[in-house]
Protein backbone atom coordinates (compact mmCIF):
# COMPACT_ATOMS: atom_id res chain seq x y z
CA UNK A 1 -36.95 -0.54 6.76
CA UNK A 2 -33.65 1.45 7.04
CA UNK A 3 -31.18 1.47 9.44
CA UNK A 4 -32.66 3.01 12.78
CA UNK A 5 -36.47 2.80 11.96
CA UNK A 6 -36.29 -0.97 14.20
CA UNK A 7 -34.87 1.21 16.73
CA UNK A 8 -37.55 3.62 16.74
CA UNK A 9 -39.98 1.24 16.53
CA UNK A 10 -38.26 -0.27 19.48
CA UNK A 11 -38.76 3.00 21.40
CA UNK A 12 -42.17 3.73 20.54
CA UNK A 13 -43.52 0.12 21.82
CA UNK A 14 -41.21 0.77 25.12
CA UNK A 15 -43.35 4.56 25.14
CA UNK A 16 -46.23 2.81 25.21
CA UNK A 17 -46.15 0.10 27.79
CA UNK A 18 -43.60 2.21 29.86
CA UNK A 19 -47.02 3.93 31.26
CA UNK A 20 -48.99 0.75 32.02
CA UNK A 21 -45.93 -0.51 33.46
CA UNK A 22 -46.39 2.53 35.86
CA UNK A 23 -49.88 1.81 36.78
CA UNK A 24 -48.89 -1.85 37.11
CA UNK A 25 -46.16 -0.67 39.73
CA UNK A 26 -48.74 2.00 41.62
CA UNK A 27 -51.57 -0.93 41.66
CA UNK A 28 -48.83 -2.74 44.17
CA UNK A 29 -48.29 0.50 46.68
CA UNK A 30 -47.63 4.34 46.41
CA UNK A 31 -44.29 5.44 45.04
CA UNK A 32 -42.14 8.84 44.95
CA UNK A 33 -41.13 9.45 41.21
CA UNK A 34 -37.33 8.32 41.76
CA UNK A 35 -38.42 5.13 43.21
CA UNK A 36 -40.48 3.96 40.23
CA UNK A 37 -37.19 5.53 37.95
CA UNK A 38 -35.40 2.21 39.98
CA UNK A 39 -37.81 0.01 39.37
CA UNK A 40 -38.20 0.66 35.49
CA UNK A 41 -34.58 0.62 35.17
CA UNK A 42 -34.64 -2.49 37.03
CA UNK A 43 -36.81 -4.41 34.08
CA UNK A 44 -34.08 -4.21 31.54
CA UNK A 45 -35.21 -1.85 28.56
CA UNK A 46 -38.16 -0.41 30.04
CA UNK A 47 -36.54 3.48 31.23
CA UNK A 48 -34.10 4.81 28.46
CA UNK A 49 -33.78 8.75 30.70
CA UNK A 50 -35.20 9.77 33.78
CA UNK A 51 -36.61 12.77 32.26
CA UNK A 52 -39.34 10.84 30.93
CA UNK A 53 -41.14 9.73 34.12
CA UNK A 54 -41.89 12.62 35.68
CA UNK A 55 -43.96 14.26 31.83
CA UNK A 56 -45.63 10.57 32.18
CA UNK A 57 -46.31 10.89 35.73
CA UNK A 58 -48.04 14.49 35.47
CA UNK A 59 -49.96 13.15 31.95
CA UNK A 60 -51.19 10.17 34.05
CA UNK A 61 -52.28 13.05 36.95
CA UNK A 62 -54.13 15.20 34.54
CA UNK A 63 -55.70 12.05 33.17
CA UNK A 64 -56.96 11.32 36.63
CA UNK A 65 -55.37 8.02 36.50
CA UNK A 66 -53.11 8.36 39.53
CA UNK A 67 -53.15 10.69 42.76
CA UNK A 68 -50.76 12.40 44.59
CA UNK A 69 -49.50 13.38 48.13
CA UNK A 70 -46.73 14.91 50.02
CA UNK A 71 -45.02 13.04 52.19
CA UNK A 72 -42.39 14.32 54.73
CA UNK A 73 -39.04 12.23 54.08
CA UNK A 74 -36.49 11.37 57.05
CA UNK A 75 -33.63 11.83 54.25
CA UNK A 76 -34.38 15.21 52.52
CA UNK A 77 -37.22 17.09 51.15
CA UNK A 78 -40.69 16.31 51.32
CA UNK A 79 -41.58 13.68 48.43
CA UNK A 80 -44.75 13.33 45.98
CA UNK A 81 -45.70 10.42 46.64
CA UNK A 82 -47.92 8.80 43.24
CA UNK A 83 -51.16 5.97 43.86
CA UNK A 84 -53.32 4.52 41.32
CA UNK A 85 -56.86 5.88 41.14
CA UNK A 86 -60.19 4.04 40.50
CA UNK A 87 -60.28 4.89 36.90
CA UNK A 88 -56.34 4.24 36.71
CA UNK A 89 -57.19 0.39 37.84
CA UNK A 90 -59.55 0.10 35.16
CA UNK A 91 -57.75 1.17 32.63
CA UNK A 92 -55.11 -1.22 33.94
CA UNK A 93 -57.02 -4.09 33.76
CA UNK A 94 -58.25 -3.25 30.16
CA UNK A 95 -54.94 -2.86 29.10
CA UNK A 96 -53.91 -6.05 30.87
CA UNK A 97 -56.91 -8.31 28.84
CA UNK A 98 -55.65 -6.16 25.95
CA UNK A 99 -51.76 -7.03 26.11
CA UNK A 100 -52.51 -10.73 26.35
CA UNK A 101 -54.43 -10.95 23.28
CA UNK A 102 -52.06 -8.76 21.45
CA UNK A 103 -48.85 -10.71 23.10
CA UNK A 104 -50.11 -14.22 21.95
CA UNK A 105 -50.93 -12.39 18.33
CA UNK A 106 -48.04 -11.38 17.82
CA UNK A 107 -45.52 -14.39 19.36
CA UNK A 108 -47.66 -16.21 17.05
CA UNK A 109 -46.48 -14.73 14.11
CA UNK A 110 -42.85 -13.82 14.96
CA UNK A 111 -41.57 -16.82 17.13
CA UNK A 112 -40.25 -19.54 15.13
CA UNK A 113 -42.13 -22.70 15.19
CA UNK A 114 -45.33 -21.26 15.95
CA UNK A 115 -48.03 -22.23 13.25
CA UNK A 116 -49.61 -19.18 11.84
């Protein structure tokens, strides 16, 4: 591997589980785009740019794995407001069956200590 390719790597694992991590957040109550730009950035390592939640947000839309509404806001604009949708939660929970097999898999091979 040279130089750079673990930090791509790095980047395309964080791409991935960047949008369960946004179901994940939507399965616990509606959120307006900026708030769920907080709460990645908030889980060290999981939002590199803002400009990538709001592509995610309209992929997961299109996908019909999350709804949206206006809401009026008391501080500015109206806000889009984003909730999971039946088929979101189910992909959600087979992701989340998925990610623990994969998780032990993997610790099992890379931390120290572990037999193999």
């Amino acid at each position: 591997m040279v130089p750079g390719e673990a930090s791509s790597s790095i980047t395309q694992l964080r791409r991935g589980a960047v949008e369960f991590c946004v179901l994940a957040l939507l399965e616990r109550r509606t959120r307006y785009g900026f708030e769920l730009v907080g709460d990645l950035r908030a889980a060290d390592g999981l939002l590199t740019s803002e400009g990538t939640i709001y592509p995610l947000l309209s992929r997961l839309r299109k996908a019909g794995l999350v709804t949206t509404t206006w809401s009026e806001s008391t501080s500015g604009p109206p806000r889009r407001y984003y909730g999971l949708t039946d088929d979101g939660a189910r992909v959600l929970a087979a992701f989340r069956m998925e990610w623990v097999r994969f998780r032990s898999s993997v610790d099992r091979i890379l931390v120290p200590g572990d037999a193999a």
